[in-house]
Protein backbone atom coordinates (compact mmCIF):
# COMPACT_ATOMS: atom_id res chain seq x y z
CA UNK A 1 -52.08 -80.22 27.55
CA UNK A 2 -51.82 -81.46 31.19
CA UNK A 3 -52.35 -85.30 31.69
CA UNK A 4 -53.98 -84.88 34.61
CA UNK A 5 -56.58 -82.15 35.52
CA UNK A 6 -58.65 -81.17 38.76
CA UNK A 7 -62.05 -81.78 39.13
CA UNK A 8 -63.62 -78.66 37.53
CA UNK A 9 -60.22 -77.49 35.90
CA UNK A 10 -61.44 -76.80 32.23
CA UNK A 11 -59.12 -75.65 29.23
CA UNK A 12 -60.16 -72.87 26.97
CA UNK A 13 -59.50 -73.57 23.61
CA UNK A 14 -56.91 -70.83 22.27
CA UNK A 15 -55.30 -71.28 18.74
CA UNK A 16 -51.58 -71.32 18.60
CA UNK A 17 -50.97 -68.18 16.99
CA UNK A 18 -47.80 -69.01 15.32
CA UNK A 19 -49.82 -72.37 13.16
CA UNK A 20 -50.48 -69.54 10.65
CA UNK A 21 -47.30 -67.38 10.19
CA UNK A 22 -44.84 -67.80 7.75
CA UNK A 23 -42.42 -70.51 7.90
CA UNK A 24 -39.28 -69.58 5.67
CA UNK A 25 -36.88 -72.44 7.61
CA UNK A 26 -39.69 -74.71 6.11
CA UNK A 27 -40.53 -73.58 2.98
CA UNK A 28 -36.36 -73.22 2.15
CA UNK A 29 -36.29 -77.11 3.02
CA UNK A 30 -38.84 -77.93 0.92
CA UNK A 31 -37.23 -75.48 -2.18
CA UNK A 32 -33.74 -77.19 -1.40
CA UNK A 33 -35.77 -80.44 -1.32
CA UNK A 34 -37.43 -80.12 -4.93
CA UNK A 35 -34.63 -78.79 -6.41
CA UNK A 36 -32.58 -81.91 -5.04
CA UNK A 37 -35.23 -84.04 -6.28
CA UNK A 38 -34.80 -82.51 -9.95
CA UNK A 39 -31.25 -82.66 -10.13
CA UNK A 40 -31.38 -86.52 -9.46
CA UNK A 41 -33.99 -87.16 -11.97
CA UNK A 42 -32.33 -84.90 -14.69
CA UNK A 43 -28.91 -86.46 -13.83
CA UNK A 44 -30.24 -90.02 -14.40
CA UNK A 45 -31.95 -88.77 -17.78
CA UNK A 46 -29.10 -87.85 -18.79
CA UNK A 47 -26.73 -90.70 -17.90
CA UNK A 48 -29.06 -93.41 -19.33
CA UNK A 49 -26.81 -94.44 -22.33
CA UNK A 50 -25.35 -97.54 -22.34
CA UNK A 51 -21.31 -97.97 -22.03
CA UNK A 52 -19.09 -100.35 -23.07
CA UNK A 53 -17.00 -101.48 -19.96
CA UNK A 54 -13.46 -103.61 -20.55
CA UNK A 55 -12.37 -105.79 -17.95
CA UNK A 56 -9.27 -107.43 -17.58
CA UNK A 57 -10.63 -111.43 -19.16
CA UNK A 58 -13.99 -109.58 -20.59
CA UNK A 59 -16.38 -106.85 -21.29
CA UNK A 60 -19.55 -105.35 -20.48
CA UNK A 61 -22.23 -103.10 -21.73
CA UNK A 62 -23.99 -101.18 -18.81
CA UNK A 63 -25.88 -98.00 -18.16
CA UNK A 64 -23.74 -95.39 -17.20
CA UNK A 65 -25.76 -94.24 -14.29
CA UNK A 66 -25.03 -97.58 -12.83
CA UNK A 67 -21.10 -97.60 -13.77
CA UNK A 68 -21.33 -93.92 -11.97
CA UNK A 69 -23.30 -95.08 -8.91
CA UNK A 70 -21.12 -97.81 -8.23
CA UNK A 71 -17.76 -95.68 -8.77
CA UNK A 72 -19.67 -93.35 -5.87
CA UNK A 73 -20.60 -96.49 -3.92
CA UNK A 74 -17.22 -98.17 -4.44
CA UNK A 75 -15.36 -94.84 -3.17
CA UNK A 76 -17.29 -94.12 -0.36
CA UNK A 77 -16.89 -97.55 1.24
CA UNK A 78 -12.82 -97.11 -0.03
CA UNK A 79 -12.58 -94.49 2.44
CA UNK A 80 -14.56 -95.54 5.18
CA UNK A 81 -12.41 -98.40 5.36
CA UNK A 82 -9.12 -96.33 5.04
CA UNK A 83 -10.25 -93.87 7.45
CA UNK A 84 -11.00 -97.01 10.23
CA UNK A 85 -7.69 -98.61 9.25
CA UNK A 86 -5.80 -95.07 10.12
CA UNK A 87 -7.56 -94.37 13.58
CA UNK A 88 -6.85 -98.15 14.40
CA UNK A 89 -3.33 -97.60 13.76
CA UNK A 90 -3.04 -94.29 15.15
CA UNK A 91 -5.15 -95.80 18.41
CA UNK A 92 -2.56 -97.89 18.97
CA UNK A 93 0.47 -95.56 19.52
């Protein structure tokens, strides 16, 4: 649609034909998006039981979907940092 029109230009209202067809790129993000969306909620069903942790001077008793999430968390952020600390050293030569 044109921001500006001449006087006595008018637009004839003509449905986009392809609103209505079949959209499998959509409808295979949405599957891949449920099915996601299960996964997460059976896999934190299923780690909900509580774990004893030992520490060096203690213990703990924590969910294991935590103790899991922060393992994940914990690596992640382990090699981001690595992975910065070799192309700054590599930059360098």
């Amino acid at each position: 649609m044109p921001l500006f029109r001449r006087r006595g230009e008018t637009e004839t209202a003509v449905p986009h034909e392809g609103f209505r067809e079949w959209q499998p790129r959509l409808y295979a993000k949405l599957l891949v998006l449920a099915v996601t969306i299960a996964y997460v909620v059976g896999f934190v069903l299923e780690n909900d039981k509580n774990v004893k942790v030992r520490f060096v001077f203690g213990s703990s008793r924590v969910s294991l979907i935590w103790l899991i999430l922060l393992s994940l968390a914990l690596g992640v952020l382990g090699g981001v940092l690595l992975s910065q600390l070799y192309r700054h050293r590599h930059r360098r030569h």
